[in-house]
N, C-alpha and C. Protein backbone atom coordinates (compact mmCIF):
# COMPACT_ATOMS: atom_id res chain seq x y z
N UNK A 1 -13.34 7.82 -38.06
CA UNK A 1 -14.38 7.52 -37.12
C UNK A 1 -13.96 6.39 -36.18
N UNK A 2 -13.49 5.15 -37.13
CA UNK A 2 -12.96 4.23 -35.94
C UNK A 2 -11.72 4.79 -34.82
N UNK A 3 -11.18 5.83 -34.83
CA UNK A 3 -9.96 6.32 -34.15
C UNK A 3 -10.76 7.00 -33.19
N UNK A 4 -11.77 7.70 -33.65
CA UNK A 4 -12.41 8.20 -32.13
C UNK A 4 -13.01 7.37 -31.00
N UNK A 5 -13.43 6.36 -31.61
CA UNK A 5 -14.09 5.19 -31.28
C UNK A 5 -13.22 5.01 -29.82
N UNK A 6 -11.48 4.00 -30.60
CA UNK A 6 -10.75 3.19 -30.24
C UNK A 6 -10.40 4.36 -28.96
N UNK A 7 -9.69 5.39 -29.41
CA UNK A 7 -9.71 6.49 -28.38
C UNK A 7 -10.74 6.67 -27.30
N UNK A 8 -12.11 6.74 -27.62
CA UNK A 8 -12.70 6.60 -26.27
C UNK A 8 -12.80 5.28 -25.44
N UNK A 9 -12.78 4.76 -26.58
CA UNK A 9 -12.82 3.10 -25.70
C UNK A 9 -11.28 3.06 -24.63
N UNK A 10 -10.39 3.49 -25.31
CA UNK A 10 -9.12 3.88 -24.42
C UNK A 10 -9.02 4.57 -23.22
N UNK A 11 -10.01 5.85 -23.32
CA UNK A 11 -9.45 6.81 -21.88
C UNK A 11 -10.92 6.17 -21.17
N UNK A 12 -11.62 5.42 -21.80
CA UNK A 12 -12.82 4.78 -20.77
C UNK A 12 -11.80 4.35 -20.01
N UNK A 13 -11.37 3.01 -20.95
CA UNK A 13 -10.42 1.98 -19.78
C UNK A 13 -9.91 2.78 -18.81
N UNK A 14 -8.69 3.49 -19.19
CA UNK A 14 -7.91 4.17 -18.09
C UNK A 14 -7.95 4.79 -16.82
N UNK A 15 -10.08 5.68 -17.15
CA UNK A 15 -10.51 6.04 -15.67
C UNK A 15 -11.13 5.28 -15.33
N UNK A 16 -11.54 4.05 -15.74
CA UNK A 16 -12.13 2.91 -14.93
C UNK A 16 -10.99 2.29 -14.06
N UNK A 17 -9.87 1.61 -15.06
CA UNK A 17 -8.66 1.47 -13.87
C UNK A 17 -8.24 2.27 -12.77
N UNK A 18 -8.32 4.01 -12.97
CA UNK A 18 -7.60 4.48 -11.87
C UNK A 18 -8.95 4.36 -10.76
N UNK A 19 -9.70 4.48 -11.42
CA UNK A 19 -10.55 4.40 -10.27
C UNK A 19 -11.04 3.11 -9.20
N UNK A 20 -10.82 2.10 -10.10
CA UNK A 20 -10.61 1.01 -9.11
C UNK A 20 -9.69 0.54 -8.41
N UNK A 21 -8.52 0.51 -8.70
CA UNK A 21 -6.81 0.43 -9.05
C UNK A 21 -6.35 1.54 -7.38
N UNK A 22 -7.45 2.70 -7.71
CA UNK A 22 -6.20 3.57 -6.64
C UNK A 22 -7.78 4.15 -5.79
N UNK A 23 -6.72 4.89 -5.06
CA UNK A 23 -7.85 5.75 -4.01
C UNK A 23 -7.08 6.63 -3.08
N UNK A 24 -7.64 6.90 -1.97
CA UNK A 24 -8.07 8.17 -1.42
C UNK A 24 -7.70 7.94 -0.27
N UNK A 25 -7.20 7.94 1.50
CA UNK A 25 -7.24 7.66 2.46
C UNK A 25 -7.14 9.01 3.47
N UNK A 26 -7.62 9.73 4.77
CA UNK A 26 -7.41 10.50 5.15
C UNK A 26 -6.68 10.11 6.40
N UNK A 27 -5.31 10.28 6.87
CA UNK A 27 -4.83 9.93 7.84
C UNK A 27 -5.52 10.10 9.15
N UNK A 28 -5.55 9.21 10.10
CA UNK A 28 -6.30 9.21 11.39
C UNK A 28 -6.08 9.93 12.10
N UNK A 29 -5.09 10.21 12.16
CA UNK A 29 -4.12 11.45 13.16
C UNK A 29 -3.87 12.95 12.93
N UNK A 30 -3.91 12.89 11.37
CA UNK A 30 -3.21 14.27 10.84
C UNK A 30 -4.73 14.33 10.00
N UNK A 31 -5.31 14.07 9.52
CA UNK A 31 -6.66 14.23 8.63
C UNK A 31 -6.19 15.34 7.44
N UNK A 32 -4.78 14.25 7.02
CA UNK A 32 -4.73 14.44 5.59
C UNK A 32 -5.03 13.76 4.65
N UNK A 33 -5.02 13.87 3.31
CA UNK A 33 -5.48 13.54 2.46
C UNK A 33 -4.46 12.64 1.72
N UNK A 34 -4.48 11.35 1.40
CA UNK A 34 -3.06 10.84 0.71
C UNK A 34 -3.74 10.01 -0.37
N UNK A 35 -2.94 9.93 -1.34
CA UNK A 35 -3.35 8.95 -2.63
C UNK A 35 -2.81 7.60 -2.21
N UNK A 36 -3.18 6.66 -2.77
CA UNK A 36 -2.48 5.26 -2.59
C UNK A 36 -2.97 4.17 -3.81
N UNK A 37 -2.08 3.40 -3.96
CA UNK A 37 -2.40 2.01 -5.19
C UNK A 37 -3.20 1.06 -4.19
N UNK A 38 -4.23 0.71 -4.31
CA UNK A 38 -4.65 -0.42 -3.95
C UNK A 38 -4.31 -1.80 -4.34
N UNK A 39 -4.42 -2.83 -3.16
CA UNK A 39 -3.98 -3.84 -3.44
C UNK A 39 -4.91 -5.23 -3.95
N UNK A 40 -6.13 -4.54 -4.30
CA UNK A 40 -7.07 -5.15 -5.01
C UNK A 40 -8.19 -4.59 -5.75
N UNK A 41 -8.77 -4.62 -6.83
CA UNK A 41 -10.10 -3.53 -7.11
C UNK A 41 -10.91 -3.48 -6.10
N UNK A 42 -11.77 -2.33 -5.85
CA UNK A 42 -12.57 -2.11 -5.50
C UNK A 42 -13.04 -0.25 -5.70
N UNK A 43 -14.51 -0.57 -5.52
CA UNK A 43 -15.49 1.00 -6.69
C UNK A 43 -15.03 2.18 -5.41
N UNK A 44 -14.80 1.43 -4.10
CA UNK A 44 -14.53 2.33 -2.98
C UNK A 44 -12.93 3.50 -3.22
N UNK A 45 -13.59 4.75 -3.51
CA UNK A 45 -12.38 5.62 -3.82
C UNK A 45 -11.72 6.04 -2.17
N UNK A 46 -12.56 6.95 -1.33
CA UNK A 46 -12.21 7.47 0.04
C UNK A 46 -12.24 6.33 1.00
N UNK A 47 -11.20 6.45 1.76
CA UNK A 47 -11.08 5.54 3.18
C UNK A 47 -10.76 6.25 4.57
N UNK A 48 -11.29 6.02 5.38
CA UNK A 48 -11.04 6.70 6.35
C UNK A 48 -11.41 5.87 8.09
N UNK A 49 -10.85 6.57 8.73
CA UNK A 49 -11.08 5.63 10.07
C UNK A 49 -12.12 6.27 11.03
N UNK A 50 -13.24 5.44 11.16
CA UNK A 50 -14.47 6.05 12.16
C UNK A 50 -13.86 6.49 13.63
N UNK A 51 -12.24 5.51 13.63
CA UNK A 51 -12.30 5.18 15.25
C UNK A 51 -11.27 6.36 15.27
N UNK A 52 -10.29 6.38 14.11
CA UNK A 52 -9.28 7.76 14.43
C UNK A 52 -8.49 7.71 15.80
N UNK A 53 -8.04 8.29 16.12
CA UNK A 53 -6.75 8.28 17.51
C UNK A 53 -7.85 7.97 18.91
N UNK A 54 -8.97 7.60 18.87
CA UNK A 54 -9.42 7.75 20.12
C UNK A 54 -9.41 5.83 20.91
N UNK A 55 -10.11 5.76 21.83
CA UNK A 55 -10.04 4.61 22.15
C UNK A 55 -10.93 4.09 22.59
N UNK A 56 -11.84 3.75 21.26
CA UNK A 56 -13.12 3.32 21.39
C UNK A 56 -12.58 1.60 20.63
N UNK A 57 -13.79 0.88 20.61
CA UNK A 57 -13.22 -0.52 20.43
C UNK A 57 -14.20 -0.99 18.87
N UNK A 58 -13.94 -1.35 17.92
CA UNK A 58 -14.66 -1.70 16.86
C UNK A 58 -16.06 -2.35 17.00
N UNK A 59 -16.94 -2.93 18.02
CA UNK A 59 -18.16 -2.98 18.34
C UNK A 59 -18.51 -2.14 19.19
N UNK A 60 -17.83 -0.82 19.84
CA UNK A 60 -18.75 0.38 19.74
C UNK A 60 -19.76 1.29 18.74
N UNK A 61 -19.15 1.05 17.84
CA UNK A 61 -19.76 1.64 16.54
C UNK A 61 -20.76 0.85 15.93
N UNK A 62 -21.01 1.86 14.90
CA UNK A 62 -22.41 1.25 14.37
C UNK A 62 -22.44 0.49 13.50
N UNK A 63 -22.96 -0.34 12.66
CA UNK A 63 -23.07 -1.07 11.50
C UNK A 63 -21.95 -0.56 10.26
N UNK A 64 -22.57 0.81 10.05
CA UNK A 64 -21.83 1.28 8.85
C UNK A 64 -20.84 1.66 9.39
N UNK A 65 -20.15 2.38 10.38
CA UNK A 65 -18.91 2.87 10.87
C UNK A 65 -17.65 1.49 11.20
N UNK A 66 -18.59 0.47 11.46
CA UNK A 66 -17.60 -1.04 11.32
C UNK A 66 -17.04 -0.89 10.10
N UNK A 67 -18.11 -1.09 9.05
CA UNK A 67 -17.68 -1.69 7.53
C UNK A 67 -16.22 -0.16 7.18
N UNK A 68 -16.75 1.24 7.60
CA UNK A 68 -15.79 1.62 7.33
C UNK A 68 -14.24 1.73 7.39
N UNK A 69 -14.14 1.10 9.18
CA UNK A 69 -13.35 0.73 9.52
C UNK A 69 -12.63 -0.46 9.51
N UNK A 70 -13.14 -1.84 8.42
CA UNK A 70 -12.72 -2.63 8.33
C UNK A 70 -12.13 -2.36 6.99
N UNK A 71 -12.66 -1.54 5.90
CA UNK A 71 -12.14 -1.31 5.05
C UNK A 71 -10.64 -0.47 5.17
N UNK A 72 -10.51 0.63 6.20
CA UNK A 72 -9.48 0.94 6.29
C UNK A 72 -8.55 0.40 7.01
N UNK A 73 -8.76 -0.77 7.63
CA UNK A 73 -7.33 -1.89 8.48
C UNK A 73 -6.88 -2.50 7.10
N UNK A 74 -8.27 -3.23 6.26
CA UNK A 74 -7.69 -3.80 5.55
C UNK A 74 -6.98 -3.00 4.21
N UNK A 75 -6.72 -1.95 3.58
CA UNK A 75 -6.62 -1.43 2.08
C UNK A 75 -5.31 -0.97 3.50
N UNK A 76 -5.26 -0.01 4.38
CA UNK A 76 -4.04 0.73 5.07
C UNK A 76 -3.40 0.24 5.81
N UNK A 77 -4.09 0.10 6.97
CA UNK A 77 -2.86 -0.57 8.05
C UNK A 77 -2.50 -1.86 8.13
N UNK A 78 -3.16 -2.94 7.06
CA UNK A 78 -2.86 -4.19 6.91
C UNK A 78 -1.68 -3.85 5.98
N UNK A 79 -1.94 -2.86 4.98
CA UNK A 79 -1.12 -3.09 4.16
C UNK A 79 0.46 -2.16 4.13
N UNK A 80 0.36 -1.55 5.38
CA UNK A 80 1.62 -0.63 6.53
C UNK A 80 1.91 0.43 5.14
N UNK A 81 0.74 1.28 4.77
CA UNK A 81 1.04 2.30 4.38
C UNK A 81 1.06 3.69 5.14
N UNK A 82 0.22 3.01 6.05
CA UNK A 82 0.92 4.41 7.76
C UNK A 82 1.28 3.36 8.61
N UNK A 83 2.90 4.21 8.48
CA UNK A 83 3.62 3.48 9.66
C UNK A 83 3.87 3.71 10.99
């Protein structure tokens, strides 16, 4: 009984890490789908860019389309995983 226990307590951990640990990004250009390690936790799995190839300016957008796009400078292109 304790082995099932320790075992779930185990693959808990593991999808709690991948899930904070890693994520999701859809390229801006190509609107593919890529995995990536994050470089800090966070519950946020998908990232993606509101602004994408066009040339609109980060206070065009709305409240929530900012936050999305600040999340993806900072987790992607801060961190030059599209180069």
């Amino acid at each position: 009984m304790k082995k099932r226990i320790l075992w779930g307590v185990f693959a808990f951990a593991v999808v709690l890490s991948i899930r904070v640990f890693c994520g999701v990004y859809v390229h801006d250009e190509f609107a593919e789908r890529h995995f990536f390690i994050k470089h800090r936790p966070t519950w946020k799995w998908l990232f993606y860019s509101p602004i994408g190839m066009s040339d609109k300016k980060l206070g065009e957008l709305s409240e929530e389309e900012q936050i999305e796009q600040k999340y993806f400078n900072e987790f992607i292109l801060d961190q030059r995983i599209i180069f």
